[in-house]
N, C-alpha and C. Protein backbone atom coordinates (compact mmCIF):
# COMPACT_ATOMS: atom_id res chain seq x y z
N UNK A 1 0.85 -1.18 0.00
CA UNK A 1 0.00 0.00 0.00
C UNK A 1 0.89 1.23 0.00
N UNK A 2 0.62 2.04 -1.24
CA UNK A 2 1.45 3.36 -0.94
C UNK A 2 1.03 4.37 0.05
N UNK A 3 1.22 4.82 0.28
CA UNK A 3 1.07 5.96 1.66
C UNK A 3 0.62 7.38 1.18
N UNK A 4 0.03 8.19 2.01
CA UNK A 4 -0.72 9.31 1.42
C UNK A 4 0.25 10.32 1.12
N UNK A 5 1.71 10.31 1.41
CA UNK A 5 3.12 11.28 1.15
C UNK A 5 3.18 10.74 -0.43
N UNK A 6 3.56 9.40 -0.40
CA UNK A 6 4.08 8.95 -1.77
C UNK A 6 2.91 8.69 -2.53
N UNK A 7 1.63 8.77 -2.46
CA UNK A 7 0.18 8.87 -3.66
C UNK A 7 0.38 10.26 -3.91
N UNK A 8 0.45 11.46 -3.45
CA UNK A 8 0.77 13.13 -3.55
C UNK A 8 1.92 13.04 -4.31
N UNK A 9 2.64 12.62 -4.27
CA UNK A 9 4.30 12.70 -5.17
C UNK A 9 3.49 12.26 -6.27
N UNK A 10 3.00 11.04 -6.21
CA UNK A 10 2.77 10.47 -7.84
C UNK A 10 1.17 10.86 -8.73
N UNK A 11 0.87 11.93 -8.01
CA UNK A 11 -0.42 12.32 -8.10
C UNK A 11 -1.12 13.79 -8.95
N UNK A 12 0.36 14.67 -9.55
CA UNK A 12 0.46 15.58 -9.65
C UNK A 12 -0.72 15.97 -10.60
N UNK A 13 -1.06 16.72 -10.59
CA UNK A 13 -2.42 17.17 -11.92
C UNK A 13 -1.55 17.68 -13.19
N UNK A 14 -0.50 18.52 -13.09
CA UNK A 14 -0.07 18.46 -14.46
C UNK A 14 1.47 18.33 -14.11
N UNK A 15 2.23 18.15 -15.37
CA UNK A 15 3.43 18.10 -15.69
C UNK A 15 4.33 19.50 -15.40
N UNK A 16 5.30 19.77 -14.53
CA UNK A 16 6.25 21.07 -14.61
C UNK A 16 7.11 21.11 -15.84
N UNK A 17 6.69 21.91 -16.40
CA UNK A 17 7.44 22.56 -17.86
C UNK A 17 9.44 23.39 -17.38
N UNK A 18 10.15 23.49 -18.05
CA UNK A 18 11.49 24.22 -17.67
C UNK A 18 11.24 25.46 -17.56
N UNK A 19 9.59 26.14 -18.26
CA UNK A 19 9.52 27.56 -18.02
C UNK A 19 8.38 28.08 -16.89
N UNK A 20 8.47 26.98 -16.04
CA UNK A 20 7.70 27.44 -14.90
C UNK A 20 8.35 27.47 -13.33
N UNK A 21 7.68 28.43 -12.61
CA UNK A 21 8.55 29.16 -11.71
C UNK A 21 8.52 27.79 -10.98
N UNK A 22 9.28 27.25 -9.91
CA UNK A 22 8.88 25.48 -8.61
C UNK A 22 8.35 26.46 -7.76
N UNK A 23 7.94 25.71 -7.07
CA UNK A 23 7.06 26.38 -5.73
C UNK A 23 8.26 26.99 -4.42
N UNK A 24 7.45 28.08 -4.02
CA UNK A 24 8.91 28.01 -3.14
C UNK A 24 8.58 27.39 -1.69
N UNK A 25 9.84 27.39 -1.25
CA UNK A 25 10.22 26.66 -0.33
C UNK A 25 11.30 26.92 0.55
N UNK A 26 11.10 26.90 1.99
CA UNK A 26 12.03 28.26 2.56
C UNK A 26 12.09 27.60 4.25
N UNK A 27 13.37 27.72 4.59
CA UNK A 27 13.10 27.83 6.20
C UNK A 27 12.76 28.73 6.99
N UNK A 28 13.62 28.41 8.18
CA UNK A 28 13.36 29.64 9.16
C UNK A 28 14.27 31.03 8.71
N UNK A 29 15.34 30.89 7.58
CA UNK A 29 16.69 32.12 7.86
C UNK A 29 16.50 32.17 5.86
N UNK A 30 16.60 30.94 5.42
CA UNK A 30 16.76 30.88 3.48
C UNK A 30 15.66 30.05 3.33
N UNK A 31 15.63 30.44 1.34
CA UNK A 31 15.04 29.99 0.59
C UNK A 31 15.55 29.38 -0.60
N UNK A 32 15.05 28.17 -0.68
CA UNK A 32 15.18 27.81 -2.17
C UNK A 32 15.71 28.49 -3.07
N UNK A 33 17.31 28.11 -3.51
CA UNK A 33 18.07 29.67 -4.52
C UNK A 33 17.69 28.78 -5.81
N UNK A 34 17.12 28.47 -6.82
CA UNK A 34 17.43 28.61 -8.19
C UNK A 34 19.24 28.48 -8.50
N UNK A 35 19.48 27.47 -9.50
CA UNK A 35 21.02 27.72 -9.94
C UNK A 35 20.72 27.70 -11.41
N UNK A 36 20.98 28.73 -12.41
CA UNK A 36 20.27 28.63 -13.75
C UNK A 36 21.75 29.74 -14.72
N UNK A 37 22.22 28.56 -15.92
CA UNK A 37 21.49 27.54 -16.07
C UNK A 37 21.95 26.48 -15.49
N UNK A 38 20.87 25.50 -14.83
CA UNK A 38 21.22 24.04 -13.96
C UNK A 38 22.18 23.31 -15.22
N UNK A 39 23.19 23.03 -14.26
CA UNK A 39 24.09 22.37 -14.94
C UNK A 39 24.36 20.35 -14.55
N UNK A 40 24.91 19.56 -15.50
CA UNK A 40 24.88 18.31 -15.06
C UNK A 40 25.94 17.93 -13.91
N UNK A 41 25.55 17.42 -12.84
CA UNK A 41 26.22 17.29 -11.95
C UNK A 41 27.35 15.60 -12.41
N UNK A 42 29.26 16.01 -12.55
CA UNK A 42 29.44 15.23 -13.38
C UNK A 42 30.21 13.75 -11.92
N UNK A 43 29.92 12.43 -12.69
CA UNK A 43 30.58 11.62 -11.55
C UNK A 43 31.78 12.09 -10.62
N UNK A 44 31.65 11.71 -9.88
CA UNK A 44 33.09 12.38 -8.31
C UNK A 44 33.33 11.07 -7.89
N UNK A 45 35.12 11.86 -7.23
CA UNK A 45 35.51 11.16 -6.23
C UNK A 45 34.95 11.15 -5.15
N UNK A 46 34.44 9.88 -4.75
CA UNK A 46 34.03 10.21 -3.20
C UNK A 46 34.72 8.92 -2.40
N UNK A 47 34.52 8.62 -1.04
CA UNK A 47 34.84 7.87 -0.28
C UNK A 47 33.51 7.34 0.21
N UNK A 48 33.16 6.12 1.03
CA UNK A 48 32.45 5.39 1.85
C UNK A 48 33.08 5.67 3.09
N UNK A 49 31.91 5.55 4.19
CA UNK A 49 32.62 5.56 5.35
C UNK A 49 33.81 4.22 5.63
N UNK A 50 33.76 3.15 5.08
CA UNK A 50 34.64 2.42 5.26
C UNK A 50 36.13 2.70 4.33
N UNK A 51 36.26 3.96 3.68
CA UNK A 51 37.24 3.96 2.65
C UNK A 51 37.25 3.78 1.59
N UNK A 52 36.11 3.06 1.00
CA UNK A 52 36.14 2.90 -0.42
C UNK A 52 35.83 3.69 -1.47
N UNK A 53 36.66 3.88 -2.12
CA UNK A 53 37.16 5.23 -3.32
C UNK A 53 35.71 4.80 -4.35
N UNK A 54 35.05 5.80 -4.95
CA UNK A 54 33.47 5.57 -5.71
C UNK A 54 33.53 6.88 -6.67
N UNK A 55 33.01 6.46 -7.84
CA UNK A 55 32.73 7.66 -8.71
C UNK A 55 31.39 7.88 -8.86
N UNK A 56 30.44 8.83 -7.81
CA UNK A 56 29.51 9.44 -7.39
C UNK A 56 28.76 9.76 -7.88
N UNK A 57 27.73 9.37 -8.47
CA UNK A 57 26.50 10.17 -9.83
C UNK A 57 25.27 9.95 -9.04
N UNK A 58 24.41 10.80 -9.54
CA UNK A 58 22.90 10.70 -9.34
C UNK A 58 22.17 9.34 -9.66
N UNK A 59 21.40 8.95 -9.14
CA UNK A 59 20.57 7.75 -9.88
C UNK A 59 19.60 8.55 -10.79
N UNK A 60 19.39 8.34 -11.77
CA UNK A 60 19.45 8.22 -13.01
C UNK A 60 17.62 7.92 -12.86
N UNK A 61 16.65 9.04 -12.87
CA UNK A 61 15.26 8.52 -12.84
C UNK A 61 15.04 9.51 -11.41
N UNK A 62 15.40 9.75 -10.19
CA UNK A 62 14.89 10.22 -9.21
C UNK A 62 15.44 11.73 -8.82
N UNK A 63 14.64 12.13 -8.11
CA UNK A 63 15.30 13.31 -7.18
C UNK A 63 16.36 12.79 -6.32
N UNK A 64 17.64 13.74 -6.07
CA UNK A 64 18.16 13.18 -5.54
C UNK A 64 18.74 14.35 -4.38
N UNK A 65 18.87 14.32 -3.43
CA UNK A 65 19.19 15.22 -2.37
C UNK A 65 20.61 14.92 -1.93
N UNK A 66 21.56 16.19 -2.10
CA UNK A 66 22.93 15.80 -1.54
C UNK A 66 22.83 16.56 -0.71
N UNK A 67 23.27 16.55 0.99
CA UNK A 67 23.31 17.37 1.71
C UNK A 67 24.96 17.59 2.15
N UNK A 68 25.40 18.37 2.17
CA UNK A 68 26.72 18.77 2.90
C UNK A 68 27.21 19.41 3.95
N UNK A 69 27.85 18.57 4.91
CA UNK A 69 27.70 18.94 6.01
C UNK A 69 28.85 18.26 7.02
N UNK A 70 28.99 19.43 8.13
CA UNK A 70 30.09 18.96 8.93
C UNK A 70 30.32 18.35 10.39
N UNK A 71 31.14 18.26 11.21
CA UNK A 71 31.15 17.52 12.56
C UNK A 71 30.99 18.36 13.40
N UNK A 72 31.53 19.47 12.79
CA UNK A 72 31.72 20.97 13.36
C UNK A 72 30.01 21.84 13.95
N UNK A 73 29.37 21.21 12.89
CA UNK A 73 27.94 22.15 12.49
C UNK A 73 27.29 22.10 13.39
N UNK A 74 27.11 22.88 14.23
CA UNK A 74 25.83 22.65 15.15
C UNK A 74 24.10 22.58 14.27
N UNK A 75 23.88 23.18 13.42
CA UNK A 75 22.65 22.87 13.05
C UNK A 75 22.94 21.77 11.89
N UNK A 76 24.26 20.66 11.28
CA UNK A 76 23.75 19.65 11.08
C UNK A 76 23.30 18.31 11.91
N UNK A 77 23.83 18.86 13.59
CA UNK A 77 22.71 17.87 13.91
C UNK A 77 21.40 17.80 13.96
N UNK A 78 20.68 18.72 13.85
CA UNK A 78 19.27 19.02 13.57
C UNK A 78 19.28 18.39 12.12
N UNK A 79 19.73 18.86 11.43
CA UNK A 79 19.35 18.43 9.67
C UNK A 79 20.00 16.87 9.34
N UNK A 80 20.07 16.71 10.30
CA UNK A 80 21.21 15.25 9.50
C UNK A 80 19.67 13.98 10.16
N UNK A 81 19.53 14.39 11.43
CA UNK A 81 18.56 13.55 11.83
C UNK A 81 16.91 13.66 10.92
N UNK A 82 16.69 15.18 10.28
CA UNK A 82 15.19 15.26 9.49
C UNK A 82 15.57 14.49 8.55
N UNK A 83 16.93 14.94 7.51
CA UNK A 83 16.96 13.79 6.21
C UNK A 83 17.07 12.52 6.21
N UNK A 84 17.62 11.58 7.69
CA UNK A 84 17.59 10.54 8.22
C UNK A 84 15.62 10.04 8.00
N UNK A 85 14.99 10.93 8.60
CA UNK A 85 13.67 10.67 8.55
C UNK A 85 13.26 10.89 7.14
N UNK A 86 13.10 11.67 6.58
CA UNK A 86 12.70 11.90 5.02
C UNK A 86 13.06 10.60 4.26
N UNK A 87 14.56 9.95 4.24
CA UNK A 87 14.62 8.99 3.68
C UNK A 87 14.19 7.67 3.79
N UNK A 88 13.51 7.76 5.59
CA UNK A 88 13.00 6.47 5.81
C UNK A 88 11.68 6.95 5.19
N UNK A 89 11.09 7.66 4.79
CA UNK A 89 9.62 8.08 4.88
C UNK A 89 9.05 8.00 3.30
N UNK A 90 10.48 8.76 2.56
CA UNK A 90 10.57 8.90 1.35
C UNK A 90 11.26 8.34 0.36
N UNK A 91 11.77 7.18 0.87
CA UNK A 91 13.17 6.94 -0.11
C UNK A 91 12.82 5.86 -1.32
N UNK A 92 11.69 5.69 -1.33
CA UNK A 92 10.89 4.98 -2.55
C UNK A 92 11.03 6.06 -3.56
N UNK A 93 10.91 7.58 -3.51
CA UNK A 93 10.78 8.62 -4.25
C UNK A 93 11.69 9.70 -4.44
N UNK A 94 12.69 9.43 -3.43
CA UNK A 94 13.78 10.64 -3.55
C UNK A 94 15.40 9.92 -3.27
N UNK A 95 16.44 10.26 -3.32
CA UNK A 95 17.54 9.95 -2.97
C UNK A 95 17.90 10.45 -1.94
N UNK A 96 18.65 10.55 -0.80
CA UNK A 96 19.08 11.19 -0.16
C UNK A 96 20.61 11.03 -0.06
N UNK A 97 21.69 11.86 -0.14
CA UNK A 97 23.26 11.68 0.30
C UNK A 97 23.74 12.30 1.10
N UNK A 98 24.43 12.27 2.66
CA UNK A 98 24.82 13.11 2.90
C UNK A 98 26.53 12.60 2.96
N UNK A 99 26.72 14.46 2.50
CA UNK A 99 28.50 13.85 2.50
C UNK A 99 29.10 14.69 3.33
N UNK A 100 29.79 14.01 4.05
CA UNK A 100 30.69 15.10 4.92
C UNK A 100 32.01 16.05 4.68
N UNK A 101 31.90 17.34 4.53
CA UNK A 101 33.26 17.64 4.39
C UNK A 101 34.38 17.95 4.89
N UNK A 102 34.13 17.95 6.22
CA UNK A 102 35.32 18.50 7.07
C UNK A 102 36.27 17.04 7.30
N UNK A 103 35.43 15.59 7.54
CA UNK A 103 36.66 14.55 8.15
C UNK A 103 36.93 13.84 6.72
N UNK A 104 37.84 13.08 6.82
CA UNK A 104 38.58 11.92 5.59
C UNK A 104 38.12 10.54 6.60
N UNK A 105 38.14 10.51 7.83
CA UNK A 105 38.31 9.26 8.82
C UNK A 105 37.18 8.62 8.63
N UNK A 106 36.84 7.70 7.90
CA UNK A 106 35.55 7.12 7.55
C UNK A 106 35.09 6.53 9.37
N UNK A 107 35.78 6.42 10.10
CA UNK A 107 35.44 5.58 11.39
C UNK A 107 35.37 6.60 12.04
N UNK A 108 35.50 7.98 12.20
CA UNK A 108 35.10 8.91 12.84
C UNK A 108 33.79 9.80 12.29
N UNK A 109 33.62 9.34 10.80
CA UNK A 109 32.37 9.68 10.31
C UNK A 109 31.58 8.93 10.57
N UNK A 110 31.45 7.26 10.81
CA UNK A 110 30.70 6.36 11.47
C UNK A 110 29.65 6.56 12.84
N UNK A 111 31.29 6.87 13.74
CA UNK A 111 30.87 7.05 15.23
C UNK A 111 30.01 8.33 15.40
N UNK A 112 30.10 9.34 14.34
CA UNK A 112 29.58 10.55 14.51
C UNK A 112 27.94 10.37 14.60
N UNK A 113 27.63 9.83 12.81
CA UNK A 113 26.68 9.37 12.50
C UNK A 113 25.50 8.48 13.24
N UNK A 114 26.27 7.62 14.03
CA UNK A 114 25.58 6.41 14.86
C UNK A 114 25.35 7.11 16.26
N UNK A 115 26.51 8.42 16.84
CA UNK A 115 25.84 9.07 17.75
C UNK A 115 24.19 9.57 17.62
N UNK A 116 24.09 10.10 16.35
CA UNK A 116 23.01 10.82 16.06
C UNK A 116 21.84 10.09 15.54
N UNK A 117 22.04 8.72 15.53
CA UNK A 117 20.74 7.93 15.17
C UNK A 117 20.47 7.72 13.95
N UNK A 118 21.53 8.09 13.24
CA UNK A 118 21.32 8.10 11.52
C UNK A 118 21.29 6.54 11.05
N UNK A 119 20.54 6.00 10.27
CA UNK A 119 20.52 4.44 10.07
C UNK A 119 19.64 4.39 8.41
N UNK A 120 19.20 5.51 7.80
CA UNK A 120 18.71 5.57 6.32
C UNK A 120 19.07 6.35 5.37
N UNK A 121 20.40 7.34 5.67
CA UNK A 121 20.85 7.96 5.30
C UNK A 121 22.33 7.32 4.30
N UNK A 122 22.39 7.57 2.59
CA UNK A 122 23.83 7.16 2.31
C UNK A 122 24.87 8.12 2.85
N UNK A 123 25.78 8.00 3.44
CA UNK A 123 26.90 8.84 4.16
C UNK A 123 27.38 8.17 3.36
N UNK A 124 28.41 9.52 2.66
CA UNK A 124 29.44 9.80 2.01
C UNK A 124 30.41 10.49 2.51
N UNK A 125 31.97 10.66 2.18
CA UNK A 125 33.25 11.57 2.37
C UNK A 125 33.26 12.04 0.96
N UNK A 126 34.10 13.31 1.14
CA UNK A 126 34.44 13.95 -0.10
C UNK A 126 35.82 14.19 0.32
N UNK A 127 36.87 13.15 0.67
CA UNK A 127 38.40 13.56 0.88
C UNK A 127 39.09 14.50 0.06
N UNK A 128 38.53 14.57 -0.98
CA UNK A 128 39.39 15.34 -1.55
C UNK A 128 38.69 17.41 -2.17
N UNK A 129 37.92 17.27 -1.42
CA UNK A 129 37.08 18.41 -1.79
C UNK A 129 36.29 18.64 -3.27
N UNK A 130 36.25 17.56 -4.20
CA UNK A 130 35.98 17.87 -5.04
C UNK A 130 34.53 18.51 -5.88
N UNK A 131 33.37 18.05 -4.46
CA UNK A 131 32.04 18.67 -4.41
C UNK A 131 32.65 20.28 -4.39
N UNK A 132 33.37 20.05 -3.40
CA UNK A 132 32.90 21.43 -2.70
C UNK A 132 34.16 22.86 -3.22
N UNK A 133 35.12 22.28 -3.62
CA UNK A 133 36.13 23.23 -4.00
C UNK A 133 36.66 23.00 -5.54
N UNK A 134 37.12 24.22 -6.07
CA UNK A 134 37.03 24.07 -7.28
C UNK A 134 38.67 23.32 -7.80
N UNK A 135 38.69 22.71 -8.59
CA UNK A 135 39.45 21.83 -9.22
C UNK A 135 40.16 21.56 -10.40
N UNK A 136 41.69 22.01 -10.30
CA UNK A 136 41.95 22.67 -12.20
C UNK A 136 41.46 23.34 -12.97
N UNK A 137 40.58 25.06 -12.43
CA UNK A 137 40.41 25.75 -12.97
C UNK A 137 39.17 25.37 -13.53
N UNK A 138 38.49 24.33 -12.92
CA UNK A 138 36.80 23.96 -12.74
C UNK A 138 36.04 24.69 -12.04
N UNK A 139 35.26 24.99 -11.59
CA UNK A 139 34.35 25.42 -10.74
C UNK A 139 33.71 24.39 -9.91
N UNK A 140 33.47 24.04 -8.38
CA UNK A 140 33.55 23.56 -7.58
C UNK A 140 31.58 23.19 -8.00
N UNK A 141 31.42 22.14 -8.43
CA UNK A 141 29.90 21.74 -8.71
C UNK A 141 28.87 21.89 -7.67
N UNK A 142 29.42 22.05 -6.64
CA UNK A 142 28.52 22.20 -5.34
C UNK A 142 28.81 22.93 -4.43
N UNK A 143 29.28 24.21 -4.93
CA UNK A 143 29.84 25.12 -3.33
C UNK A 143 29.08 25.76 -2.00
N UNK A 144 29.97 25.88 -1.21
CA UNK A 144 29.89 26.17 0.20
C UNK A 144 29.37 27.35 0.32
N UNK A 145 27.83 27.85 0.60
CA UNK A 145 27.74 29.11 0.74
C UNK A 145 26.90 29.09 2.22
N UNK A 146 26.94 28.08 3.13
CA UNK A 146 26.81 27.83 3.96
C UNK A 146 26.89 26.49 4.59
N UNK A 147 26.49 26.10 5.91
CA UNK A 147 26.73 24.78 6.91
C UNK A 147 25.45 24.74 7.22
N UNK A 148 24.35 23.98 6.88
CA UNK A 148 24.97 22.96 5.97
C UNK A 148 24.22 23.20 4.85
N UNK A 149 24.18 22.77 3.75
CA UNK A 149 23.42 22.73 2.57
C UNK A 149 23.12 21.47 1.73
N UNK A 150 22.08 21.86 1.11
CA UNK A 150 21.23 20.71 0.64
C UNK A 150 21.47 21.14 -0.88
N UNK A 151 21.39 20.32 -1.52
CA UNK A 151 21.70 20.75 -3.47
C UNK A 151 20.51 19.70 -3.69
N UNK A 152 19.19 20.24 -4.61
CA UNK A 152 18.40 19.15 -5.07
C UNK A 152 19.08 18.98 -6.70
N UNK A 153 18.62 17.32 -6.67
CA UNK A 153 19.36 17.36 -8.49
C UNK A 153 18.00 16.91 -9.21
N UNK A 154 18.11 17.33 -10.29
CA UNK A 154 16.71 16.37 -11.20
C UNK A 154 16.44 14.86 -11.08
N UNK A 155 15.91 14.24 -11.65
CA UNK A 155 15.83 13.08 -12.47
C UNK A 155 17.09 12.86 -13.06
N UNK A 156 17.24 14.19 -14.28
CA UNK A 156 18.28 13.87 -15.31
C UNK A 156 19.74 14.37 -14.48
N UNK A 157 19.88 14.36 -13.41
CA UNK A 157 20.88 14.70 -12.88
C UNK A 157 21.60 16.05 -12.99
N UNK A 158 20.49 16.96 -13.16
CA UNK A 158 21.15 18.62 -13.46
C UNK A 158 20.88 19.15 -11.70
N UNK A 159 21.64 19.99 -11.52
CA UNK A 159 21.52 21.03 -10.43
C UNK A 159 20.53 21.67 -10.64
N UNK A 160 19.98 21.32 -9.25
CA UNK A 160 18.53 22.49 -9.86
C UNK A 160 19.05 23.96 -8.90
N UNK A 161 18.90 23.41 -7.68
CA UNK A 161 19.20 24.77 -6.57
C UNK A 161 19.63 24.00 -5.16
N UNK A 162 19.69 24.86 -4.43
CA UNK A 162 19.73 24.94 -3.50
C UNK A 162 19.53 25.47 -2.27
N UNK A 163 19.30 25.12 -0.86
CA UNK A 163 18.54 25.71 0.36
C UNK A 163 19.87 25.55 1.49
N UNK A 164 20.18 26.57 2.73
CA UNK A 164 21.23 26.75 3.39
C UNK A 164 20.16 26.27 4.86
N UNK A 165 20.82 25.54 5.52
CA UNK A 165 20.33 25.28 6.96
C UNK A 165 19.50 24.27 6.63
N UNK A 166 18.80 23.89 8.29
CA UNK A 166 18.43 22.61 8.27
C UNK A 166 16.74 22.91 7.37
N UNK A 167 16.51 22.14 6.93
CA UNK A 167 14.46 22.18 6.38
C UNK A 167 13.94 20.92 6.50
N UNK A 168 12.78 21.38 6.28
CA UNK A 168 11.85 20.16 6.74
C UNK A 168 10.79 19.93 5.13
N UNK A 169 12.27 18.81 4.51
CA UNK A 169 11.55 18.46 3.60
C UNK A 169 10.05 17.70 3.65
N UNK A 170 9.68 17.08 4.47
CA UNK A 170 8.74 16.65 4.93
C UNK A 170 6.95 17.01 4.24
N UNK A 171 7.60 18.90 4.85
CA UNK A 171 6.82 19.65 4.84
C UNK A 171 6.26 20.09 3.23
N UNK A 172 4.29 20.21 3.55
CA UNK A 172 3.72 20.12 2.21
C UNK A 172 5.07 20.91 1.28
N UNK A 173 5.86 22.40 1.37
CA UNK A 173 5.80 22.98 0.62
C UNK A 173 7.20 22.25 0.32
N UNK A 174 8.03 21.47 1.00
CA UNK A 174 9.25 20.52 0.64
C UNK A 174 8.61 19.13 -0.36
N UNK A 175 7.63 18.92 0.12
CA UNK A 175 7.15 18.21 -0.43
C UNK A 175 7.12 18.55 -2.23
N UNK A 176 5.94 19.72 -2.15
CA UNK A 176 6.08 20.52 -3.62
C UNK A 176 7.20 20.67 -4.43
N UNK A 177 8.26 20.89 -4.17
CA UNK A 177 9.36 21.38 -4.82
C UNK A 177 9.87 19.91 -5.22
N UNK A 178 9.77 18.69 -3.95
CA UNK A 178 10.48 17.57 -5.09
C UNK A 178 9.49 17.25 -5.99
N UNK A 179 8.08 17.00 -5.79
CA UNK A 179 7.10 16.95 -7.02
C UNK A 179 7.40 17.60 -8.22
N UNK A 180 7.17 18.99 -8.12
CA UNK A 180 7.77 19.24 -8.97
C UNK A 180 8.75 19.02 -10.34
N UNK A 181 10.31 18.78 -9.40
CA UNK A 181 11.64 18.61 -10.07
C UNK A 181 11.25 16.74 -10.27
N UNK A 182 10.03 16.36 -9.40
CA UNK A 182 10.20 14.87 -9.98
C UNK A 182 9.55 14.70 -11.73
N UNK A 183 9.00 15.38 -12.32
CA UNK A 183 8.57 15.45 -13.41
C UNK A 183 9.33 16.10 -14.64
N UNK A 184 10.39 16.26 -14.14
CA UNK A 184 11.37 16.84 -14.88
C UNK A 184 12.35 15.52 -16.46
């Protein structure tokens, strides 16, 4: 039986076109920034918490949520535990990643994680900064314009935007915005 969150995702009355505004969607401090034009977010180096070196892409069909975030952050413990929930709630319909950028120590990203109750969340490392800092005169595909941040990607794996601090995707109007980008 699908659930009345995931019948609303798949329920939309019409299709979102590329020339229509998404709904907005905002916390307590930011809002939903637009990144235009959304560009393809391309495979990365990343790490597993156990060390294992991975070349990082979107799944291919879904929304996918990368959140970035540190040990340091006081409000990613607030946000690390909602996307923990979103993905148990939602993860038939959305992706969720969170990657950490401040440690390399996959066993200190573990212990962090398991302090905080996280158990549906993919935790990722980015050892080498390559989300987040720019790279041979690349531009850094996902930069830091705050602790912590969320990057939604399409379906087709383009950047759509992004939101600074913790949110409650949950919420109808979080809800809206992946509807939305899910028809993309």
């Amino acid at each position: 039986m699908i659930g009345g969150a995931a019948l609303s995702f798949l329920s939309r009355s019409g299709l979102a076109k590329a020339t229509d505004d998404p709904p907005v969607f905002e916390n307590v401090r930011h809002q939903f920034t637009l990144l235009e034009p959304a560009k393809n977010l391309q495979p990365t180096k990343l790490a597993d918490i156990r060390g294992n070196q991975l070349d990082f892409c979107p799944e291919p069909g879904r929304v996918t949520l990368i959140n970035l975030w540190a040990t340091w952050c006081v409000a990613c413990r607030t946000d690390l535990p909602a996307l923990d929930n979103f993905s148990r709630q939602m993860g038939a319909q959305a992706t969720v990643v969170a990657v950490c950028v401040d440690l390399t120590d996959g066993a200190r990203v573990a212990e962090f994680v398991q302090d905080l109750g996280i158990r549906h969340l993919r935790v990722l490392i980015d050892p080498s900064a390559s989300l987040t800092q720019p790279q041979a005169s690349v531009e850094a595909p996902l930069p830091l314009y705050g602790m912590p941040i969320t990057y939604l990607l399409t379906p087709k794996g383009r950047i759509a935007g992004f939101i600074e601090g913790p949110s409650d995707w949950l919420s109808p109007e979080g809800q809206a915005l992946i509807n939305y980008y899910a028809s993309f």
